[in-house]
Protein backbone atom coordinates (compact mmCIF):
# COMPACT_ATOMS: atom_id res chain seq x y z
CA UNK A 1 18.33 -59.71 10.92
CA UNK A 2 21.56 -57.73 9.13
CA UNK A 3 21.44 -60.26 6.01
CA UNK A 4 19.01 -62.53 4.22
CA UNK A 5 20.82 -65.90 2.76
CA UNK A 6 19.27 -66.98 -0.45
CA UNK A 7 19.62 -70.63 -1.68
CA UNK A 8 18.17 -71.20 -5.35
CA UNK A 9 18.72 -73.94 -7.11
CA UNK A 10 21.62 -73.30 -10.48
CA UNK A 11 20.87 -76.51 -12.43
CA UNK A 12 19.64 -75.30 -15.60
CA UNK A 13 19.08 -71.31 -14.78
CA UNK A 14 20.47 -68.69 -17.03
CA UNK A 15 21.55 -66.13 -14.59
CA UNK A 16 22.80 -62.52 -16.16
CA UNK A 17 25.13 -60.12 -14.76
CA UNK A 18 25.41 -56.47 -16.52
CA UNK A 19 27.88 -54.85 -15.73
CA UNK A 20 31.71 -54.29 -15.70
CA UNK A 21 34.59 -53.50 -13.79
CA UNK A 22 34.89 -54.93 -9.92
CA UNK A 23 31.33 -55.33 -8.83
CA UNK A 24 30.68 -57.50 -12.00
CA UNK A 25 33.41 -59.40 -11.64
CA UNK A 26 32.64 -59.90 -7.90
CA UNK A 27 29.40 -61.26 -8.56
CA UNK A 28 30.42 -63.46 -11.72
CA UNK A 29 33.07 -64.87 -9.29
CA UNK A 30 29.99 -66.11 -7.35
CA UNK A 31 28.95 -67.87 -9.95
CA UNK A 32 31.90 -69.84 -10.83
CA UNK A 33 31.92 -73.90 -11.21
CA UNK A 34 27.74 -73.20 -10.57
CA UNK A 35 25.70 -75.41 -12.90
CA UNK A 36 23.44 -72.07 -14.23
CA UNK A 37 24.67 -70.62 -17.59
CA UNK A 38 26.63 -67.03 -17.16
CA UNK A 39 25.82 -64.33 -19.21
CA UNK A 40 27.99 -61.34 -19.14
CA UNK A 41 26.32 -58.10 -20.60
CA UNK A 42 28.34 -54.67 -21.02
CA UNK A 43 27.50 -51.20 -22.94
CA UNK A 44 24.91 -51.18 -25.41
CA UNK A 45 24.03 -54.67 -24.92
CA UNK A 46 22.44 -54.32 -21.14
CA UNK A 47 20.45 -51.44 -22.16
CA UNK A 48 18.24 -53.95 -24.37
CA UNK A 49 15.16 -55.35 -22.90
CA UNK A 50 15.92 -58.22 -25.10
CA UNK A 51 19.14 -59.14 -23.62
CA UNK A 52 17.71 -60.14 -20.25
CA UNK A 53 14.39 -62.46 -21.67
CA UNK A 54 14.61 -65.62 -20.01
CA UNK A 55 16.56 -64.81 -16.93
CA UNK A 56 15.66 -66.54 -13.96
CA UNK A 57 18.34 -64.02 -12.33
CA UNK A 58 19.53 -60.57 -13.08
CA UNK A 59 22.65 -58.55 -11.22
CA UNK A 60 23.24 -54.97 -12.46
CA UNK A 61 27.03 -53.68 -11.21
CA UNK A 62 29.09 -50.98 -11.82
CA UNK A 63 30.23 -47.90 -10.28
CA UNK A 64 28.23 -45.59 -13.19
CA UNK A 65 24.91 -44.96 -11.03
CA UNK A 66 23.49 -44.08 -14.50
CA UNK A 67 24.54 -46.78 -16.09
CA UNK A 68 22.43 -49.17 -13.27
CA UNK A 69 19.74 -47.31 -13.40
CA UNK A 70 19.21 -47.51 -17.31
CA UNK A 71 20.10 -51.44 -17.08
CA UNK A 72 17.78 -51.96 -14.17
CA UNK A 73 14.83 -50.66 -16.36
CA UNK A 74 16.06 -52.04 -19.08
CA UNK A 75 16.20 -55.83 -17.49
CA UNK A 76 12.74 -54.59 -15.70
């Protein structure tokens, strides 16, 4: 199998995408007209634990590797 298709239900999920340049946008696009509630974190803000309670999803993108990996732990 080359890819795994997800389907999770939107209605009512707060999904959170840190990030910015292309990849974020790329996966906010994915998002768009989707029933879940967007959250858009960049610089200081996806480094806080904080900024990721209640997430039912999480997407860390950006071309700074460092960057991912401090927002990954952070969201973690």
């Amino acid at each position: 199998m080359e890819t795994f298709p997800a389907y999770y239900p939107l209605k009512g999920k707060r999904i959170v995408i840190a990030g910015e340049g292309e990849p974020a946008e790329a996966k906010a696009r994915l998002f768009e007209g989707s029933p879940a509630q967007v959250v858009r974190l960049t610089g200081a803000a996806a480094l806080d634990p904080k900024a990721y309670a209640a997430a039912d999803l999480i997407f860390v993108a950006s071309f700074d590797g460092d960057f991912c990996q401090r927002a990954a732990r952070a969201a973690r």
